[in-house]
Structures are given as C-alpha cells and as structure tokens.
Protein backbone atom coordinates (compact mmCIF):
# COMPACT_ATOMS: atom_id res chain seq x y z
CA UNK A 1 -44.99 5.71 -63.97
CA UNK A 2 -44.58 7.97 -60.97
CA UNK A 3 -44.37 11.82 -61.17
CA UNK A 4 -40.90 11.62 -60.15
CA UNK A 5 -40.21 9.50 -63.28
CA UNK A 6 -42.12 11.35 -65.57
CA UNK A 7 -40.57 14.38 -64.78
CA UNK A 8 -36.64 13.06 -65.11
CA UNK A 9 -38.15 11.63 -67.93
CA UNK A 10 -38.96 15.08 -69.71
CA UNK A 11 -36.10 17.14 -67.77
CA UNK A 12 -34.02 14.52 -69.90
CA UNK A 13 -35.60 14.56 -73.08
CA UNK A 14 -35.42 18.83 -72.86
CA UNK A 15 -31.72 18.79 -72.22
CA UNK A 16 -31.26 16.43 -75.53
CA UNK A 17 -33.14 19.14 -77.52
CA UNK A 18 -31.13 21.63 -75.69
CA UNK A 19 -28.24 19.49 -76.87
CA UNK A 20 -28.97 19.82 -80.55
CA UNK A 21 -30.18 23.18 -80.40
CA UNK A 22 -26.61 24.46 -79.10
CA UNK A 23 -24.96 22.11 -81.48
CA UNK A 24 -26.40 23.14 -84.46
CA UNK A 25 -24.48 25.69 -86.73
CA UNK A 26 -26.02 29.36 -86.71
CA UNK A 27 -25.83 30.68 -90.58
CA UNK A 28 -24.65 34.10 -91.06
CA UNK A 29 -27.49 36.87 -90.83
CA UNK A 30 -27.70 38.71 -93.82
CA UNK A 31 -27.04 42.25 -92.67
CA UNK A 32 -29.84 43.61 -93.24
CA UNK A 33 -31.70 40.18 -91.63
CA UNK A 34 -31.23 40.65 -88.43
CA UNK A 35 -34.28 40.37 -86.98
CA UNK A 36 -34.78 36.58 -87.40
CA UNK A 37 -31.93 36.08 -85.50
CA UNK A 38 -33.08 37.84 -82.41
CA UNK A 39 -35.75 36.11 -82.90
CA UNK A 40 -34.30 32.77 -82.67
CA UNK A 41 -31.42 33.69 -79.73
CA UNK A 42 -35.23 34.74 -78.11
CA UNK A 43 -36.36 31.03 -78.81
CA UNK A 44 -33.69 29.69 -76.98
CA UNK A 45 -33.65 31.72 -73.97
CA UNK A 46 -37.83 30.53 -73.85
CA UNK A 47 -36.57 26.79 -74.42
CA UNK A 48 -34.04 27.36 -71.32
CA UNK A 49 -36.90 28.85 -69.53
CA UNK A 50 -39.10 26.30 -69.78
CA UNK A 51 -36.62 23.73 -69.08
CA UNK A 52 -36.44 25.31 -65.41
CA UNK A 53 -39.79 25.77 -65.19
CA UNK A 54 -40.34 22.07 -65.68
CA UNK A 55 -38.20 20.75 -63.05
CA UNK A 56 -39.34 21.51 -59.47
CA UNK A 57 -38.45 19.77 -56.20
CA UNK A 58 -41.68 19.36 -53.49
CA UNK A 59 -40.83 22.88 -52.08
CA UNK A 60 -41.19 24.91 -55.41
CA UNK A 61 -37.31 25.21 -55.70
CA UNK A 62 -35.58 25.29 -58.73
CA UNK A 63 -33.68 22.43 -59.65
CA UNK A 64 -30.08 23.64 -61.09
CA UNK A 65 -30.02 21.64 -64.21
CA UNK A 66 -26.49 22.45 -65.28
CA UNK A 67 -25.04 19.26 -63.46
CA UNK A 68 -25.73 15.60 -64.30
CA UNK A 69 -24.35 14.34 -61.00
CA UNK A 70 -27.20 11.55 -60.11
CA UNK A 71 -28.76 12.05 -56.54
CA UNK A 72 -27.19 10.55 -53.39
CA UNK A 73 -29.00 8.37 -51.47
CA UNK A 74 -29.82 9.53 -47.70
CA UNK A 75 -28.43 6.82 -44.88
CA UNK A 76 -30.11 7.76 -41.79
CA UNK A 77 -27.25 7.56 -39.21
CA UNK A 78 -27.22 4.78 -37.23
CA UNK A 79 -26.64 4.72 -33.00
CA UNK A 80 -24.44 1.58 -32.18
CA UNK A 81 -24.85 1.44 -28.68
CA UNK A 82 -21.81 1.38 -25.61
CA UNK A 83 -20.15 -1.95 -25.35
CA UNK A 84 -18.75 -2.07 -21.72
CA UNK A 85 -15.34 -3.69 -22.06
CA UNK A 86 -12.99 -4.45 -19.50
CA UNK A 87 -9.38 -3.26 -20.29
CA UNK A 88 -6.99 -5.99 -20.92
CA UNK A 89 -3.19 -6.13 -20.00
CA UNK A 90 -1.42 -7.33 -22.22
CA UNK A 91 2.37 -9.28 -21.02
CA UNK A 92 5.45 -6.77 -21.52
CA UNK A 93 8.34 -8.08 -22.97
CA UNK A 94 11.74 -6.76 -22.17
CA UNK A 95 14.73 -7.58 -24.55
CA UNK A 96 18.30 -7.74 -24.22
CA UNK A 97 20.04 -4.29 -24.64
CA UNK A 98 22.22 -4.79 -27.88
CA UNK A 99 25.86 -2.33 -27.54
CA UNK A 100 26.00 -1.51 -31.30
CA UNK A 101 29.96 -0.23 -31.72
CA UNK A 102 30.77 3.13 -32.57
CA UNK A 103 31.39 3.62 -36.29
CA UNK A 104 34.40 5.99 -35.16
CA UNK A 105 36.12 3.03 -34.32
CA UNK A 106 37.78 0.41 -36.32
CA UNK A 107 36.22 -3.14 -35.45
CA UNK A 108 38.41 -6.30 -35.79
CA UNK A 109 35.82 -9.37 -37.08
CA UNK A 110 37.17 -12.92 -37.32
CA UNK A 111 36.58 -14.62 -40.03
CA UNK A 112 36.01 -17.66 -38.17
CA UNK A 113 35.03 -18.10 -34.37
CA UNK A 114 36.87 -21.54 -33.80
CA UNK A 115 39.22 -21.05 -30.62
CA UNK A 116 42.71 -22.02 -29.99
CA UNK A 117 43.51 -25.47 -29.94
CA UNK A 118 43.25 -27.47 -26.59
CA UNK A 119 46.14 -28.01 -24.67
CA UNK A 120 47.91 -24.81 -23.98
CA UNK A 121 47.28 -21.59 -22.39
CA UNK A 122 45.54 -19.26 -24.68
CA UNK A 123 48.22 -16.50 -25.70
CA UNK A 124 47.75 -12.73 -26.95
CA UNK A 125 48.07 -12.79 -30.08
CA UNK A 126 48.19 -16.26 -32.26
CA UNK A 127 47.56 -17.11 -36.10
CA UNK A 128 45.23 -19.33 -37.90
CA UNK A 129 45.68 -20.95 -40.99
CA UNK A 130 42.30 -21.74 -43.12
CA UNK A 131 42.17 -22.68 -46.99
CA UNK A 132 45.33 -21.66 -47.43
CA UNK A 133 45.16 -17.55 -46.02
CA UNK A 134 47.15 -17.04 -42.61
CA UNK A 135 44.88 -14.74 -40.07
CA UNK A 136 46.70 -13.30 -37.47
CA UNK A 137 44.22 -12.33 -34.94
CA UNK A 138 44.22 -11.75 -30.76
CA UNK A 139 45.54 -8.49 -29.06
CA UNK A 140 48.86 -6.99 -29.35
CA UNK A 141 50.29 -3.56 -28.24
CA UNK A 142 51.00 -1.51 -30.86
CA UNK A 143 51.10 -1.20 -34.62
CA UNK A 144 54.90 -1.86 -34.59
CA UNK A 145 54.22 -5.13 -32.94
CA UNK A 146 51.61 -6.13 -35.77
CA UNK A 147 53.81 -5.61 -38.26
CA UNK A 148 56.30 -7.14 -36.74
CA UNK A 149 54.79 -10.78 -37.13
CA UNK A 150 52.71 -9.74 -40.46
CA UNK A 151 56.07 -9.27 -42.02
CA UNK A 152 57.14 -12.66 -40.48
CA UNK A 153 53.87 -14.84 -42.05
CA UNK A 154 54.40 -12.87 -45.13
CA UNK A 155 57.80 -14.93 -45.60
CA UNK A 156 56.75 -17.85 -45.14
CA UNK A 157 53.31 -17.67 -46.70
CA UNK A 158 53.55 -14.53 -49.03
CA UNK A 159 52.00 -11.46 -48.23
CA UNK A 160 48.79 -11.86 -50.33
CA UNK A 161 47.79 -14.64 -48.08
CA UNK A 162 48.30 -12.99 -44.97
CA UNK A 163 45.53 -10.95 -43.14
CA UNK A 164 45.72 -9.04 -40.29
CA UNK A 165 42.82 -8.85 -37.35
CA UNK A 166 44.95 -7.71 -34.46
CA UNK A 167 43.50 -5.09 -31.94
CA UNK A 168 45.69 -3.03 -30.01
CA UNK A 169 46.15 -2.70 -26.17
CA UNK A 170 48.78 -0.50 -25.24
CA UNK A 171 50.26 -1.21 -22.48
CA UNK A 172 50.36 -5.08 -22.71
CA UNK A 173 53.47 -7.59 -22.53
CA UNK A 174 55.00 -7.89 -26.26
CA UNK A 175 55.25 -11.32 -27.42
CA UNK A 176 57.45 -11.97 -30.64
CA UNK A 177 55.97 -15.39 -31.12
CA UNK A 178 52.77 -16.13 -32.46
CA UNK A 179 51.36 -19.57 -32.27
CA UNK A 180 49.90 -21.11 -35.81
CA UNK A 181 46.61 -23.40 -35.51
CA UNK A 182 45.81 -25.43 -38.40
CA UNK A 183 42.48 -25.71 -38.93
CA UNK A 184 42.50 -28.30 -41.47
CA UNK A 185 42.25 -30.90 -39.21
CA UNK A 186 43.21 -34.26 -39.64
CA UNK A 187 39.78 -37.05 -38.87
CA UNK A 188 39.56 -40.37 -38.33
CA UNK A 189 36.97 -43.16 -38.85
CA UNK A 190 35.12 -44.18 -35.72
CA UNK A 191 37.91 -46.57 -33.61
CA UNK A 192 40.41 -46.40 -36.12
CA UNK A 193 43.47 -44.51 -35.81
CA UNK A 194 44.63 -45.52 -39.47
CA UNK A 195 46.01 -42.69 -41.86
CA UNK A 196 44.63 -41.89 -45.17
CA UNK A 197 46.05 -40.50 -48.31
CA UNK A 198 43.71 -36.91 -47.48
CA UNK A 199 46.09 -36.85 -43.95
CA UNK A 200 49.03 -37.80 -45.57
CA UNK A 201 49.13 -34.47 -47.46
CA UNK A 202 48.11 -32.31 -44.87
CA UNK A 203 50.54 -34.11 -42.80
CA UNK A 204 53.47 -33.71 -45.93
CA UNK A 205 52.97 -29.94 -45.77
CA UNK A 206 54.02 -29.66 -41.86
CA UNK A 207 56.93 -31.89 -42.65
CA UNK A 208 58.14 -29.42 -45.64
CA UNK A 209 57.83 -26.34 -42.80
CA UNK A 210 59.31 -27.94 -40.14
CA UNK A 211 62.32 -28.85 -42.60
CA UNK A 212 62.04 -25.34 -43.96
CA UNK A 213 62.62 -23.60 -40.31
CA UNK A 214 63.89 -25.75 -38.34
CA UNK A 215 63.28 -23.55 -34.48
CA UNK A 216 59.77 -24.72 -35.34
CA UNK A 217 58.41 -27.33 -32.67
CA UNK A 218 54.83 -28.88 -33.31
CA UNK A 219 51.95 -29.52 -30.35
CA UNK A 220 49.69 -32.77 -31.65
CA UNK A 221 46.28 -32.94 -29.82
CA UNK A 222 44.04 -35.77 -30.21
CA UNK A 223 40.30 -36.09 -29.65
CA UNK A 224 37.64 -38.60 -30.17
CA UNK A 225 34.05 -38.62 -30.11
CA UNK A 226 31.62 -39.55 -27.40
CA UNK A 227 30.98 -43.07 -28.74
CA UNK A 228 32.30 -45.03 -25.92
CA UNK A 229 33.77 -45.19 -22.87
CA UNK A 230 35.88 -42.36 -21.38
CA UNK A 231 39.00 -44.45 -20.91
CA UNK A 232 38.87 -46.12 -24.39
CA UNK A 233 38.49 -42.99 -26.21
CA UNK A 234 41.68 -41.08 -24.03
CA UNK A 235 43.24 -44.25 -25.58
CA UNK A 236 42.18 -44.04 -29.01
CA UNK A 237 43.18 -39.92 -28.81
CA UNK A 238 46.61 -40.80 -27.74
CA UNK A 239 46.75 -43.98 -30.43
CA UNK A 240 45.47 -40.92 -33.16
CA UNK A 241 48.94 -38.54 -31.67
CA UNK A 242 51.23 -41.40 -31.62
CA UNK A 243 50.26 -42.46 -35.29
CA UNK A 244 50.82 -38.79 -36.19
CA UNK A 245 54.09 -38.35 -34.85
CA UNK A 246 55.04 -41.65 -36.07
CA UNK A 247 54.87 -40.28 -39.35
CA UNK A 248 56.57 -37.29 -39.05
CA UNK A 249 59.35 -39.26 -37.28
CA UNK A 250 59.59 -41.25 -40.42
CA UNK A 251 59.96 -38.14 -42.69
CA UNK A 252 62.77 -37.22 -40.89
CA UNK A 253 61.63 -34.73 -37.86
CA UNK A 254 63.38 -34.67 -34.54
CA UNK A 255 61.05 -36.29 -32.28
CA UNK A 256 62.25 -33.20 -29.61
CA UNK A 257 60.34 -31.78 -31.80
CA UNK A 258 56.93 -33.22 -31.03
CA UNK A 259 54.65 -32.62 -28.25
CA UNK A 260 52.07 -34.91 -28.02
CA UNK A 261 48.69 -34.36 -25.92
CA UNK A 262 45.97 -37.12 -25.78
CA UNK A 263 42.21 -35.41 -24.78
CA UNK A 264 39.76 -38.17 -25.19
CA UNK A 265 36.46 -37.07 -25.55
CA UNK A 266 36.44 -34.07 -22.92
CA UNK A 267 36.88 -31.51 -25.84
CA UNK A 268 34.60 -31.71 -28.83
CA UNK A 269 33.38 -28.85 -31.07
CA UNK A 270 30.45 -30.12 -32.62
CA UNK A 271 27.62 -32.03 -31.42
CA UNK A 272 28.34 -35.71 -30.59
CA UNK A 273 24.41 -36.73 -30.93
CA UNK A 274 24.85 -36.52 -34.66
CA UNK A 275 26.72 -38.78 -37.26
CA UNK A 276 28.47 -35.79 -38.55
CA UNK A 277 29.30 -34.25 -35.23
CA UNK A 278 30.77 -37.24 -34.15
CA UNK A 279 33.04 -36.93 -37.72
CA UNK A 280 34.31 -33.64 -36.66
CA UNK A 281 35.15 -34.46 -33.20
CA UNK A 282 37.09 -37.29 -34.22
CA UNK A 283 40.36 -35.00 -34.68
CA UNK A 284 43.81 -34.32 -34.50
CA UNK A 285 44.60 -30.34 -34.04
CA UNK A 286 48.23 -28.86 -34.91
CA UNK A 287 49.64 -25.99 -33.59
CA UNK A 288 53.55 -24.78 -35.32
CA UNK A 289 55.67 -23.25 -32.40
CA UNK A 290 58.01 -20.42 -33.11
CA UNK A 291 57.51 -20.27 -36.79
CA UNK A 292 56.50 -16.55 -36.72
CA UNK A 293 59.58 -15.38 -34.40
C-alpha cells in the first residue's frame, strides 16, 4: 500500500471514531463531578488534534478535514493548434414579400375560389350557390346596395342560407342584378350526352325557380374534356346544352328563356391528364338571370 493510501486509510478510520465519539450520549455530571467531564471534553479536543496532525499534504499543510468532497483530478490543458480555413459563401436566398392585411380592416374571404361561369362578361357583384347556402360575393358600392340584393336571395332562399362577402367601392356603377352560378354542376360520362336521374334533380330544381319567377332567364354552358379532337368535343358540349334545354323545354320553360353556349374543351377547371379531372371537366354550368332584381 502506498503512503497516500495508508494515510486516507487512517484519516478515515479517525473520522469514524470521531463519528461515534460525537454520537454518543454525554451522562449528566454529578455536580459535584465535574472534573471528569473536563476531562473527557479535553479528550476530544486531543482526538481532533491528532486527527489534523495525521493528515498532511507534501508541503506540511494542513488538510481541512471537515469536507468529504473526493479530490478532482488535474487535466493539463491541452493546445489544439490553428486550422487555416478558407471562409465559405454560402447562396442567399431572397423570398417573396408577403402584404399581410391590416387587422383594422374587415377582409372579405370566399369560401370557394371557383370563378364565374364561362361565357359572359364577369360582372361586379354576382352570387354562388353551393350545398344549398347562397354567397353573394364581388364588389358593390355601398352597404345600401348589399342589402339591397341580400334581402332579395333571402326571399327566395331564406335568410339563414344567405351569406354575404361583398366589399365596397364607392364610387362604382350600381347594378340591381346579381347573376346566380350553380356550382352543382351537371357531368357526363365520357362521349355521352345522356341524362341521369342525379341531373334530373338538379335540373327539377331550376325548373321549380324558373316557374317560381318567371323574369328569370337561364345561360347553359357546356364543356368536355380533352379526350379527343377539338371539333368533336365543341360538338359533344353543344349535344350536352341542347339535351339540357331539351328538358327544361319539356317541363314547360319558354325556350326565350334559354341561352345556350357550347365551349368544347377550351375551358376546363381541373386537370385533363387524370381520370378524375377529365370527370369534372365534363360539365354543364348554369347561371339564373335576373332572379335577384
């Protein structure tokens, strides 16, 4: 065993006696025994004494033996030497500036971002019906002017199923009218232009509004897919119309009241090189005339 062991070895076994010696309990001195007891408090302090005495470091220090905190090792530090390394640009990437609007501000968001129907100038103002709920969106002058057509769509569809996304521009030309666009579409299968029982029912509820108002006139537009050539699908499109109107001719509308627009395949609004684009190309779009004046 090394001196350095040896002595932790006896500093520890004197701090165990130590230990005991403060842990023991001290009778009471008999009052007129006091002399043992000085005697013994003298014992200790010798015991404490030679406890320091024991422990000494190489330079004749004494080593504080109040604390049991185990030495640290010593890492000599170590010199890493200079890397040269050239500085490297890295590429800078510059992003679109994104206009966030003002909070201050009241900001109109439609709840869908289909357009107007092909086939006519876009107007102002116009409304969209979708499952049922009547949006009334584009720009109109005034508040008056809103309300003016809300309170007309209310009538006809009630006002819980009317919503209202006009923004105002004063200033502009007020238009009573607002144009309706259905967008539940009627489709087709690929080169047919054959009604089902789904159209038929989207087709009965025009009827029963056109009957119901009868200033209302109806624009039919037709589109096909891309399957094809360009002049055989402007004649399937107009086919598509003609069996539409056909129908509603049969129900008992005016056919003054029709307008009928073939667009082949020049419009579509989902992508042609897929099964179900092609579906939703292969369309017929309705816009109501004069039903909200």
């Amino acid at each position: 065993m090394s001196n350095s062991d040896e002595t932790r070895s006896r500093v520890e076994q004197l701090i165990a006696i130590a230990d005991r010696v403060a842990s023991q309990e001290v009778p009471p001195a008999p009052p007129r025994r006091w002399l043992p007891l000085v005697v013994g408090l003298l014992g200790v302090a010798a015991l404490t004494a030679g406890v320091l005495g024991l422990v000494d470091n190489t330079s004749g220090a004494p080593v504080d033996v109040s604390t049991t905190a185990a030495p640290q090792p010593t890492t000599a530090p170590v010199t890493v030497p200079a890397t040269a390394v050239s500085p490297t640009t890295l590429p800078v990437t510059t992003l679109p500036s994104t206009t966030v609007p003002s909070t201050d501000a009241p900001t109109t968001v439609p709840a869908t971002t289909v357009p107007p129907a092909v086939g006519a100038a876009v107007p102002n103002h116009w409304a969209e019906f979708v499952d049922g709920t009547v949006y009334l969106r584009g720009t109109v002058p005034d508040q008056a002017s809103a309300d003016q057509v809300r309170e007309r769509a209310a009538a006809v569809f009630g006002a819980d199923n009317v919503v209202v996304e006009y923004s105002f521009q004063p200033g502009i030309a007020h238009i009573a009218d607002a144009p309706l666009y259905l967008r539940d579409w009627v489709t087709f299968e690929q080169n047919s232009a054959t009604l089902d029982d789904a159209n038929r029912g989207l087709l009965d509820v025009l009827r029963i509004l056109m009957v119901q108002h009868p200033q209302v006139t109806i624009r039919i537009d037709g589109h096909t897919d891309s399957v094809g050539p360009d002049d055989s699908n402007l004649e399937l499109s107009q086919a598509r119309v003609d069996a539409i109107a056909s129908y509603l001719q049969a129900t008992g509308i005016d056919p003054a009241r029709i307008t009928r627009t073939a667009h082949g395949e020049s419009a579509p609004i989902a992508d042609n090189n897929t099964a179900e684009g092609r579906a939703e190309n292969r369309r017929i779009e309705f816009t109501l005339e004069h039903l909200l004046a």
